[in-house]
PDB file of N, CA and C in Angstrom:
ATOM      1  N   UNK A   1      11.899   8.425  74.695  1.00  0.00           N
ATOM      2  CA  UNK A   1      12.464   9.328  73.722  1.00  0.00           C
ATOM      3  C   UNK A   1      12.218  10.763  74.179  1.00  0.00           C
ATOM      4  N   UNK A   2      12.987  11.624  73.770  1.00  0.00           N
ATOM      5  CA  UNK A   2      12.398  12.652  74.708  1.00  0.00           C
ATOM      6  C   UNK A   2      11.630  13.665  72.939  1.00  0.00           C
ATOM      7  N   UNK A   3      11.687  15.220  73.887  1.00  0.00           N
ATOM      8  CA  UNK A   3      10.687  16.144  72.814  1.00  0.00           C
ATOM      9  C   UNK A   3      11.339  16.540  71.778  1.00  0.00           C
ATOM     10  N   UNK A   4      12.812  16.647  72.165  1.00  0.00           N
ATOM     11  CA  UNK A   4      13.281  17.346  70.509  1.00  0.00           C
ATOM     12  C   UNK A   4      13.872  16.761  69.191  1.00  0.00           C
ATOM     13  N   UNK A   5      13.810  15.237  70.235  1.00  0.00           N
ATOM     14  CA  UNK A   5      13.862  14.472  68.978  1.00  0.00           C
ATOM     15  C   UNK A   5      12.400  14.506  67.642  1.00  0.00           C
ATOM     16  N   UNK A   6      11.625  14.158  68.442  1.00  0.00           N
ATOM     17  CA  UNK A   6      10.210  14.519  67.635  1.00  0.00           C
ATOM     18  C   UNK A   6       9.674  15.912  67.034  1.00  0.00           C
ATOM     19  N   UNK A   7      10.589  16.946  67.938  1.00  0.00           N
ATOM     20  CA  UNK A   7      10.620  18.309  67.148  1.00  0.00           C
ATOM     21  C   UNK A   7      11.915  18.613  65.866  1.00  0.00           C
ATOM     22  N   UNK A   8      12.970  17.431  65.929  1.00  0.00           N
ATOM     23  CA  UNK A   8      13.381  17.945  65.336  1.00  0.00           C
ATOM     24  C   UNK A   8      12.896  16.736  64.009  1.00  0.00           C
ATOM     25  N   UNK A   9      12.148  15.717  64.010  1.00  0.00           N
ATOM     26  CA  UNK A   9      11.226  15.149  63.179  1.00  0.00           C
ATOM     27  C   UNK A   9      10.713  16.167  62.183  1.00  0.00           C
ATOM     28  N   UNK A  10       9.810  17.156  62.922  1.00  0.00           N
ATOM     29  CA  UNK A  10       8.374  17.835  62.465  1.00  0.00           C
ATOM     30  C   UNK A  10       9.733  18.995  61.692  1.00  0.00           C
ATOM     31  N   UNK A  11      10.129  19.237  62.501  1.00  0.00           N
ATOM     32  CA  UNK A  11      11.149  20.147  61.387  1.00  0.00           C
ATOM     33  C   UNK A  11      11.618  20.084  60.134  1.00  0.00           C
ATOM     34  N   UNK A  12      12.360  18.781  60.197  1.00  0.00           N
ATOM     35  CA  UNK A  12      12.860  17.886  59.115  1.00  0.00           C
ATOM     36  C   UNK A  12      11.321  17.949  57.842  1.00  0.00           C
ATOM     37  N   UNK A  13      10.304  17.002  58.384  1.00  0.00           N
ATOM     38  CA  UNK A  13       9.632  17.051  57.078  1.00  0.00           C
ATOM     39  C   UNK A  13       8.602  18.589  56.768  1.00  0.00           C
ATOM     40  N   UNK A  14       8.246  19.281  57.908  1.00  0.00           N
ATOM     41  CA  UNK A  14       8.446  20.706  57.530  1.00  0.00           C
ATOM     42  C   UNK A  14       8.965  21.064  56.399  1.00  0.00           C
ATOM     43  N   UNK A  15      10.176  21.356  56.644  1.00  0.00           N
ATOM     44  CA  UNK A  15      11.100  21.999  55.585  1.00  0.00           C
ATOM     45  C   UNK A  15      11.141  21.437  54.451  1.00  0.00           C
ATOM     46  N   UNK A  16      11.410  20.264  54.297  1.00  0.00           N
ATOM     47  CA  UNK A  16      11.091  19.316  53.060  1.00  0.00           C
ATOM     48  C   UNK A  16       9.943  19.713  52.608  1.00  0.00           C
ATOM     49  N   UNK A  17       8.578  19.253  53.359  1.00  0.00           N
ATOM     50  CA  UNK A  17       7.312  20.348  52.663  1.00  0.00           C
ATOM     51  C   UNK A  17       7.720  21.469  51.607  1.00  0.00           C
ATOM     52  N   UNK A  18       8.194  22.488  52.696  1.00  0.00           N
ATOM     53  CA  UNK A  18       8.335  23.865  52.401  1.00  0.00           C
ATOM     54  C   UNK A  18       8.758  23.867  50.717  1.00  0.00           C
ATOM     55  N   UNK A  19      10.270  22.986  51.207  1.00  0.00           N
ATOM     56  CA  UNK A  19      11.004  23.297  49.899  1.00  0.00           C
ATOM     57  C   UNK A  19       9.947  22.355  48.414  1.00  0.00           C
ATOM     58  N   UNK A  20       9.398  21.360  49.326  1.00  0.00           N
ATOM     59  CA  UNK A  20       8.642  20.933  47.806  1.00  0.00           C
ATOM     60  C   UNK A  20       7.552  21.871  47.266  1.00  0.00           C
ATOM     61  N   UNK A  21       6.770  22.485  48.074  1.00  0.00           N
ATOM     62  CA  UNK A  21       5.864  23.159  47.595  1.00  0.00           C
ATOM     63  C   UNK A  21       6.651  24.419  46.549  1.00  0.00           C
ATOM     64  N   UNK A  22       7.554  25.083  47.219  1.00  0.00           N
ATOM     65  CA  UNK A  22       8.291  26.510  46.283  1.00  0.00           C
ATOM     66  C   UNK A  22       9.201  25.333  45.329  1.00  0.00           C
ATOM     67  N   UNK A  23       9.600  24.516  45.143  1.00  0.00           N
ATOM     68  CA  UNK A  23      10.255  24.237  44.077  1.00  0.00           C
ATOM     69  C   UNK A  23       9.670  23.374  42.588  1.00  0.00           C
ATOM     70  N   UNK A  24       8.721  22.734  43.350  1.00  0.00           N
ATOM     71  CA  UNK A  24       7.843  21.940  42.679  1.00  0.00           C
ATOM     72  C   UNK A  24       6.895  22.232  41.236  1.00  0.00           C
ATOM     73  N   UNK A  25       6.988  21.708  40.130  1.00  0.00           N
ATOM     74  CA  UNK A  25       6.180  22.256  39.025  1.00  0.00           C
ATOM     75  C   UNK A  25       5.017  22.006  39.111  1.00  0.00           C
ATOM     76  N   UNK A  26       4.665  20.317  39.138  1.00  0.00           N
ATOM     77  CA  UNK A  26       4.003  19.517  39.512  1.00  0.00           C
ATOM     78  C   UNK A  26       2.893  19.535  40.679  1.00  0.00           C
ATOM     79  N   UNK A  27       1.495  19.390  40.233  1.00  0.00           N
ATOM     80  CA  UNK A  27       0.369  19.871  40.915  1.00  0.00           C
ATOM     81  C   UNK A  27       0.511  18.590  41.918  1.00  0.00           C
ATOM     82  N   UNK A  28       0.689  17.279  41.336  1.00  0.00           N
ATOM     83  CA  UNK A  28       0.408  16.520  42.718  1.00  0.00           C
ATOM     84  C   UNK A  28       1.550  16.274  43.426  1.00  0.00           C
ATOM     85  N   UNK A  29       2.265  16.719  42.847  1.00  0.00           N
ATOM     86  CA  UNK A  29       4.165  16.402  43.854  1.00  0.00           C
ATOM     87  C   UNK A  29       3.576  17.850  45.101  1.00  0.00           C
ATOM     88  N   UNK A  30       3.043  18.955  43.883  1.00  0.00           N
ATOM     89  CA  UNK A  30       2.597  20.292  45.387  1.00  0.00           C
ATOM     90  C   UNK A  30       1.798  19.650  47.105  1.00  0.00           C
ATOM     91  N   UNK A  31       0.666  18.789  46.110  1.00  0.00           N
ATOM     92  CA  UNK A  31      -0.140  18.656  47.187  1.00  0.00           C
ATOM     93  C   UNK A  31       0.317  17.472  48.158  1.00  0.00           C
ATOM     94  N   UNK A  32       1.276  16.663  47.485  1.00  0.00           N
ATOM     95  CA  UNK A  32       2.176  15.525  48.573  1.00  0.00           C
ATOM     96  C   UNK A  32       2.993  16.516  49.397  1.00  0.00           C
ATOM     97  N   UNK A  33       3.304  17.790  48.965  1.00  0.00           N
ATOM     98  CA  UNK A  33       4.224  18.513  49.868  1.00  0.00           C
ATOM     99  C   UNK A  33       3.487  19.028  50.942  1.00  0.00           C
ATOM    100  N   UNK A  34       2.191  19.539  50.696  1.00  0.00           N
ATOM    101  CA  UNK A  34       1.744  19.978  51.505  1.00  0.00           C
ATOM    102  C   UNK A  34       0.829  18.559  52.638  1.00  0.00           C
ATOM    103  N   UNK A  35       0.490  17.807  52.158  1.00  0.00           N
ATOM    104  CA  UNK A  35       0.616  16.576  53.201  1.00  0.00           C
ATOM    105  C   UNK A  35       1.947  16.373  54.300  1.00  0.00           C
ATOM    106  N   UNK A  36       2.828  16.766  53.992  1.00  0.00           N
ATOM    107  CA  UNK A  36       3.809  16.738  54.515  1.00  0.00           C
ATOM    108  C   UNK A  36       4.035  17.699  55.855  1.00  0.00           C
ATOM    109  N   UNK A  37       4.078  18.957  54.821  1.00  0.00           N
ATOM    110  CA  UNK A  37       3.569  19.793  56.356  1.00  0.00           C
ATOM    111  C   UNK A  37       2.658  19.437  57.159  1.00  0.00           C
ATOM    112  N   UNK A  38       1.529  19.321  56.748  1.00  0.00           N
ATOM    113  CA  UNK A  38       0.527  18.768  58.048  1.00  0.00           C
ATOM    114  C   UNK A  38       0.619  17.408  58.317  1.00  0.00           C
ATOM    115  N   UNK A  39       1.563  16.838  58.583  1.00  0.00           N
ATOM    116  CA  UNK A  39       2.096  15.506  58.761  1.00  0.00           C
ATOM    117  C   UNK A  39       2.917  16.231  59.612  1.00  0.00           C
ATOM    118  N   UNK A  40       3.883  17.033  59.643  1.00  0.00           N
ATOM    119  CA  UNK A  40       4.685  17.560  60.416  1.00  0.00           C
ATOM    120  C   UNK A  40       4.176  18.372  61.547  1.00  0.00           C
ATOM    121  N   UNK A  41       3.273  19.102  61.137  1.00  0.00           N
ATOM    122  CA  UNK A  41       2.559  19.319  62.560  1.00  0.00           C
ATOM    123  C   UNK A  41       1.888  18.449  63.125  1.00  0.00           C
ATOM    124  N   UNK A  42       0.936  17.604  62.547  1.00  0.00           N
ATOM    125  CA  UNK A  42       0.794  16.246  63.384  1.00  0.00           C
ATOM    126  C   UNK A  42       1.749  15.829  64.321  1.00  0.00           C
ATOM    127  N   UNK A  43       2.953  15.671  64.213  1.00  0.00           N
ATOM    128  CA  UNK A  43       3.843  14.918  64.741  1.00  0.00           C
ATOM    129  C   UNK A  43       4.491  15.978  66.219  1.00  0.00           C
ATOM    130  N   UNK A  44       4.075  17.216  65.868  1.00  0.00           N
ATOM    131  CA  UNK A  44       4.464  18.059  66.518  1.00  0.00           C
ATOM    132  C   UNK A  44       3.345  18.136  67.910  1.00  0.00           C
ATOM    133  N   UNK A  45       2.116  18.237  67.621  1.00  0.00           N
ATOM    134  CA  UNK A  45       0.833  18.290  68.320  1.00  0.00           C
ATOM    135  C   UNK A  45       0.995  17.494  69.202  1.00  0.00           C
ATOM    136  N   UNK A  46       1.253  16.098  68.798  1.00  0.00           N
ATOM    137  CA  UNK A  46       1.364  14.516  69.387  1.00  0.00           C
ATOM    138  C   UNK A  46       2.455  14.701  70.376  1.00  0.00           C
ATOM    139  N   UNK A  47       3.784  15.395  70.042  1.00  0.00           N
ATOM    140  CA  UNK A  47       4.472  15.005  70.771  1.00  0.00           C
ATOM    141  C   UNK A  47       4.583  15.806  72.185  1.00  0.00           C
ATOM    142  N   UNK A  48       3.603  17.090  71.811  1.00  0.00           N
ATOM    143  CA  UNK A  48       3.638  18.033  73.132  1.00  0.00           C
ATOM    144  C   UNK A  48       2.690  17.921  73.939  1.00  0.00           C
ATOM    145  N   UNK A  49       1.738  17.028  73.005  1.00  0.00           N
ATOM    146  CA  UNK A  49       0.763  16.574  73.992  1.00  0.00           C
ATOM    147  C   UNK A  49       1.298  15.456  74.949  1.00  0.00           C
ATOM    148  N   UNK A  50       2.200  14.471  74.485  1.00  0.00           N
ATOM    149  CA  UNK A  50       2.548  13.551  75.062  1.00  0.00           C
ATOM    150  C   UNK A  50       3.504  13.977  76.895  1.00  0.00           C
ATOM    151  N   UNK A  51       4.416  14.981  75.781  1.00  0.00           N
ATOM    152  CA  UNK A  51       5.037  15.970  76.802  1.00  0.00           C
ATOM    153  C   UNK A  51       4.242  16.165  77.676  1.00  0.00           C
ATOM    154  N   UNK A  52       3.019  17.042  77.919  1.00  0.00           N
ATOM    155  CA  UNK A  52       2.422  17.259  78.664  1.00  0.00           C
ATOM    156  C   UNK A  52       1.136  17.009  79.712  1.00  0.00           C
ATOM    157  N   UNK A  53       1.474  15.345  78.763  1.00  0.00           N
ATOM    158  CA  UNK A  53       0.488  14.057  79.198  1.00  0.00           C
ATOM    159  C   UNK A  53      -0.915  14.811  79.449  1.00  0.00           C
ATOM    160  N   UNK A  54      -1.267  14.906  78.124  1.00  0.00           N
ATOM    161  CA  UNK A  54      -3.146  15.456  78.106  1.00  0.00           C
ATOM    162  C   UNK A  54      -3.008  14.874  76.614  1.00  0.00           C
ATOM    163  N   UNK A  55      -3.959  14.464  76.481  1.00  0.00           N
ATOM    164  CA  UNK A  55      -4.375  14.547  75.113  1.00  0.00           C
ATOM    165  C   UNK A  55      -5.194  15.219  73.635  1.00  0.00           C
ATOM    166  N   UNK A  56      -4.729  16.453  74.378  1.00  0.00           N
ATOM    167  CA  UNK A  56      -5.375  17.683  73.674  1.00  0.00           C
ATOM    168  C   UNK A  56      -4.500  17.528  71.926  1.00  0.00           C
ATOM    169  N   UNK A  57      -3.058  17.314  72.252  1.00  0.00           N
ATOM    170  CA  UNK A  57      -2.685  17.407  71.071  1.00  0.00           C
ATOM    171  C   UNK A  57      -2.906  16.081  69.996  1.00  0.00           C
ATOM    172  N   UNK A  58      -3.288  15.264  70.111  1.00  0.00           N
ATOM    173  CA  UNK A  58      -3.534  14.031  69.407  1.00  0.00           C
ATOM    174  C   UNK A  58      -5.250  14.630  68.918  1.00  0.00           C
ATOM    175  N   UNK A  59      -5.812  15.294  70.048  1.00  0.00           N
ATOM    176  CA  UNK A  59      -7.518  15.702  69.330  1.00  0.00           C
ATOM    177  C   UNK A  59      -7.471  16.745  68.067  1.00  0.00           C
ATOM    178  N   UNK A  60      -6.419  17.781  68.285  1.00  0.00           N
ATOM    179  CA  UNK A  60      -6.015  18.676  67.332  1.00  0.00           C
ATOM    180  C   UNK A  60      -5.515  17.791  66.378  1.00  0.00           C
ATOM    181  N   UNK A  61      -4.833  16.787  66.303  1.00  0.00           N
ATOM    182  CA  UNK A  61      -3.937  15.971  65.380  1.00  0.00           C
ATOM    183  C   UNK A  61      -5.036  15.417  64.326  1.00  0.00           C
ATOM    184  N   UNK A  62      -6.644  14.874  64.901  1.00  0.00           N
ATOM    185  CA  UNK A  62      -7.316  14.301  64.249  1.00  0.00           C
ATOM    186  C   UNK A  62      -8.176  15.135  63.468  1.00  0.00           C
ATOM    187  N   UNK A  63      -8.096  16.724  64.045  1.00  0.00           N
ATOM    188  CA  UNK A  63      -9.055  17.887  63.188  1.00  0.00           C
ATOM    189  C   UNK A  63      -7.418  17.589  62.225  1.00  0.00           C
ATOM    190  N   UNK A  64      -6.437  17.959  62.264  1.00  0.00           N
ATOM    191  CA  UNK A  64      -5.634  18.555  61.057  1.00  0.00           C
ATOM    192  C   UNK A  64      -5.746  17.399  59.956  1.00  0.00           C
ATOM    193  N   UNK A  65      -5.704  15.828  60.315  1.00  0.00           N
ATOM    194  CA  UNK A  65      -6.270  14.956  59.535  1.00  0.00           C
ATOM    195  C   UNK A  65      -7.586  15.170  58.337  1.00  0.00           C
ATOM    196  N   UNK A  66      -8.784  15.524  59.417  1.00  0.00           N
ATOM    197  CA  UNK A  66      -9.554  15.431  58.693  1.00  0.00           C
ATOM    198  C   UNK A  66      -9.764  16.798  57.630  1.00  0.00           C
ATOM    199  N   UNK A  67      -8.715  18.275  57.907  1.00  0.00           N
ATOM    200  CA  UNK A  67      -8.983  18.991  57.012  1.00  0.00           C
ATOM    201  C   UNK A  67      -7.563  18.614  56.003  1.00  0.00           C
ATOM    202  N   UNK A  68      -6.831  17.259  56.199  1.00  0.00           N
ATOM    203  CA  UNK A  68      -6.162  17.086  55.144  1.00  0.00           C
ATOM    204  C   UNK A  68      -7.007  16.296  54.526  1.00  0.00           C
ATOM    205  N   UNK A  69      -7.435  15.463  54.843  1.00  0.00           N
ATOM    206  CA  UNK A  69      -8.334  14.961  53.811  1.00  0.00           C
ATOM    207  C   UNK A  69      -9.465  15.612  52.826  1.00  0.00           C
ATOM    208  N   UNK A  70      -9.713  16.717  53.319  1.00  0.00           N
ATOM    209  CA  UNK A  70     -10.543  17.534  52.455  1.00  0.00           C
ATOM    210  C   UNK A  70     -10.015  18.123  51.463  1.00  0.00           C
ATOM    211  N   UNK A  71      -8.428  18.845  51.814  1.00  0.00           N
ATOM    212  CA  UNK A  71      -7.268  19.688  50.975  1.00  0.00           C
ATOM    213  C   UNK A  71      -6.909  18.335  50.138  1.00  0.00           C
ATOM    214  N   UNK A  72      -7.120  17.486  50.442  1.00  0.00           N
ATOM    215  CA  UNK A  72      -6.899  16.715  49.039  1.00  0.00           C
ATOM    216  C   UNK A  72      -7.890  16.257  48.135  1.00  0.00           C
ATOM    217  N   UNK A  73      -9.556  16.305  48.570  1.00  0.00           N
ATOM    218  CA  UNK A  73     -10.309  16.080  47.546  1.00  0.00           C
ATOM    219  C   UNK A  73     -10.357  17.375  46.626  1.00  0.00           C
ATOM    220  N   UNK A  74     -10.538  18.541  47.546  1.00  0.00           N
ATOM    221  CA  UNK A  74     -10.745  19.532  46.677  1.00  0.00           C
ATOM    222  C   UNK A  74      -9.153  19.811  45.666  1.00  0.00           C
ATOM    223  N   UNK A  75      -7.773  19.833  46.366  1.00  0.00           N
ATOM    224  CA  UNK A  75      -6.861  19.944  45.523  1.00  0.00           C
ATOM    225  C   UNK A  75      -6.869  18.706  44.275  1.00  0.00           C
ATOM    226  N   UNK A  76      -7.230  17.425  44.723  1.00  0.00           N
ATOM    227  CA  UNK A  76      -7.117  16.560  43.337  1.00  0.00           C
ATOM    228  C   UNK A  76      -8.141  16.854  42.439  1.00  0.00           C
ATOM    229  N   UNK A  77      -9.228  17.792  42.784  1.00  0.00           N
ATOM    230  CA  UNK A  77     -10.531  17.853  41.605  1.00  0.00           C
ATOM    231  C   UNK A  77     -10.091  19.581  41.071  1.00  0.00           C
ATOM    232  N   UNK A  78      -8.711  20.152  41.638  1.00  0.00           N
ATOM    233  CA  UNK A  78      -8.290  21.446  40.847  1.00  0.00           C
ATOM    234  C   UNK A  78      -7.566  20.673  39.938  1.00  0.00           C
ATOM    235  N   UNK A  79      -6.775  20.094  40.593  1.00  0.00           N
ATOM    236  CA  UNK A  79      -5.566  19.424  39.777  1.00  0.00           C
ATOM    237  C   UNK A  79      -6.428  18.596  38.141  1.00  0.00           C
ATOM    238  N   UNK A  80      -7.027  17.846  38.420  1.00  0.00           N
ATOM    239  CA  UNK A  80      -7.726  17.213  37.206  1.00  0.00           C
ATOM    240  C   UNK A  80      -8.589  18.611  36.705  1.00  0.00           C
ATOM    241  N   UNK A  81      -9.388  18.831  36.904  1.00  0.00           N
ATOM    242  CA  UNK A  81      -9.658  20.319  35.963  1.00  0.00           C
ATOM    243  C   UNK A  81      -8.656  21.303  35.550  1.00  0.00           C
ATOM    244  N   UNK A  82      -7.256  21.144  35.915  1.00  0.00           N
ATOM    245  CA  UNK A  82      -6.448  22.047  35.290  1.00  0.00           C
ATOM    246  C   UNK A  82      -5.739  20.935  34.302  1.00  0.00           C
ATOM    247  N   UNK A  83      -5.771  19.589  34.444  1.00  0.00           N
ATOM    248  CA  UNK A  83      -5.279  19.012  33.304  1.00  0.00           C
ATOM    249  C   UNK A  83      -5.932  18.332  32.222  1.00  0.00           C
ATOM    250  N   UNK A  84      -7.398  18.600  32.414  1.00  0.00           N
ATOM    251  CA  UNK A  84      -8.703  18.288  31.387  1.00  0.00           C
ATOM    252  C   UNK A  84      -8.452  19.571  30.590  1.00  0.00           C
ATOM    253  N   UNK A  85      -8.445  20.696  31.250  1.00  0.00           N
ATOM    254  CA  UNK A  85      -8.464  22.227  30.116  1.00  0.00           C
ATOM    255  C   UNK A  85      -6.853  22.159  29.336  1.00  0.00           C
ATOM    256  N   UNK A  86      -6.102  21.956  30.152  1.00  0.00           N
ATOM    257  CA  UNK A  86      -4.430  22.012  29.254  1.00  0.00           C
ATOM    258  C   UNK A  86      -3.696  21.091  28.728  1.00  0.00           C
ATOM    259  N   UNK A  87      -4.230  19.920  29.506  1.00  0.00           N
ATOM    260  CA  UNK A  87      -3.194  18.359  29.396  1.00  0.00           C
ATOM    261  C   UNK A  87      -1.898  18.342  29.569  1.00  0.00           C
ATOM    262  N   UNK A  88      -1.696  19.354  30.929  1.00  0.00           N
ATOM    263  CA  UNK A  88      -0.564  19.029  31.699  1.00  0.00           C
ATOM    264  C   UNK A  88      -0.982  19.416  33.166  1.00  0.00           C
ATOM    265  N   UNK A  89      -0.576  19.051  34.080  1.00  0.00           N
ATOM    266  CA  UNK A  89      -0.547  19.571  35.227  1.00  0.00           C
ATOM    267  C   UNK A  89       0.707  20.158  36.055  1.00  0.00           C
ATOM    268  N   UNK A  90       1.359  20.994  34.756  1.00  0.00           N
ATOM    269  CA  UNK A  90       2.629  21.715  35.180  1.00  0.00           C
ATOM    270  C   UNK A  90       1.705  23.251  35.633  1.00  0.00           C
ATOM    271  N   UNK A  91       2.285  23.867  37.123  1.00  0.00           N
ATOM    272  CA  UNK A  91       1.407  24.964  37.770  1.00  0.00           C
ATOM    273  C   UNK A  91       1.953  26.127  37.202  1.00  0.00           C
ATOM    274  N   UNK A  92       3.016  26.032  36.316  1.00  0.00           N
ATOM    275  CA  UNK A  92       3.550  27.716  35.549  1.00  0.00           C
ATOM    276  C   UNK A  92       2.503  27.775  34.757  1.00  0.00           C
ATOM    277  N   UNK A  93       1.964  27.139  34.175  1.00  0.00           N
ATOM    278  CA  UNK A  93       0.875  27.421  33.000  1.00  0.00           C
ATOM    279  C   UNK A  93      -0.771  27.716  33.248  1.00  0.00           C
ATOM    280  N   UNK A  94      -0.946  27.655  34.910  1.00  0.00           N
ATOM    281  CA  UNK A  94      -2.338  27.585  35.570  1.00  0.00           C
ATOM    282  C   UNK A  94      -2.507  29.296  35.502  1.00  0.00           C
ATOM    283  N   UNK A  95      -1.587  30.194  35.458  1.00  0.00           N
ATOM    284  CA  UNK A  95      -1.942  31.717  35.528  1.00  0.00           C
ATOM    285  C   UNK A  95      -2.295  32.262  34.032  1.00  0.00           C
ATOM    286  N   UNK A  96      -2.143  31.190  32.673  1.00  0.00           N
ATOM    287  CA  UNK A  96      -3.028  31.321  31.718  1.00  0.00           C
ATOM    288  C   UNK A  96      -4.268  30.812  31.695  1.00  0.00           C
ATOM    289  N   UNK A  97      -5.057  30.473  32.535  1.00  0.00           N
ATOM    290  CA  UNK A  97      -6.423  30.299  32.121  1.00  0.00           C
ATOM    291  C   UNK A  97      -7.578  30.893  32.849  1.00  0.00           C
ATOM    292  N   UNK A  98      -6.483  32.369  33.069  1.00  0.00           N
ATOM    293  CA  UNK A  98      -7.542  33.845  32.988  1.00  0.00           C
ATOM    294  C   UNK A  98      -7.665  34.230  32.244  1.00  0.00           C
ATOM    295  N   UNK A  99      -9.364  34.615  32.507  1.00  0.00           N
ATOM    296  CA  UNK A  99     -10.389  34.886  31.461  1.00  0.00           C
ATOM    297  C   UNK A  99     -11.097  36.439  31.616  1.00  0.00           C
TER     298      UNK A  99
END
């Protein structure tokens, strides 16, 4: 397969990201969007590493993993503390609970 098929992969759910995060109300539809992006650079890392037969980009691939896994404990423990205080987790309403 060659590279721009896989670049034009990372693009594809890129943008999808993009557009879910700015369109999105929804705190956990946000943070599936943003999985997405770094899913998309994953795919991007991988494939230029492959390109360039080193495996530098698959080692970068496994740091962006493991700080997605963090962006989601800490985003699911905002997300549930913003819907314990309001009982919604719609994000127009998160800029009222300044104090």
């Amino acid at each position: 397969m060659l590279l721009n098929e896989f670049l034009l992969l990372g693009a594809f759910l890129f943008c999808t990201g993009v557009y879910g995060v700015l369109a999105r109300k929804n705190g956990v539809l946000v943070l599936m969007s943003i999985e997405l992006i770094l899913n998309a650079v994953n795919v991007n890392l991988v494939a230029f590493g492959a390109f360039h037969n080193n495996t530098t980009g698959q080692i970068f691939a496994l740091f962006v993993i493991a700080i997605a896994a963090a962006e989601v404990g800490v985003g699911l423990a905002i997300v549930l503390l913003i819907y314990r205080n309001r009982r919604s987790i719609d994000l127009t309403e998160v800029d009222l609970m300044k104090g």
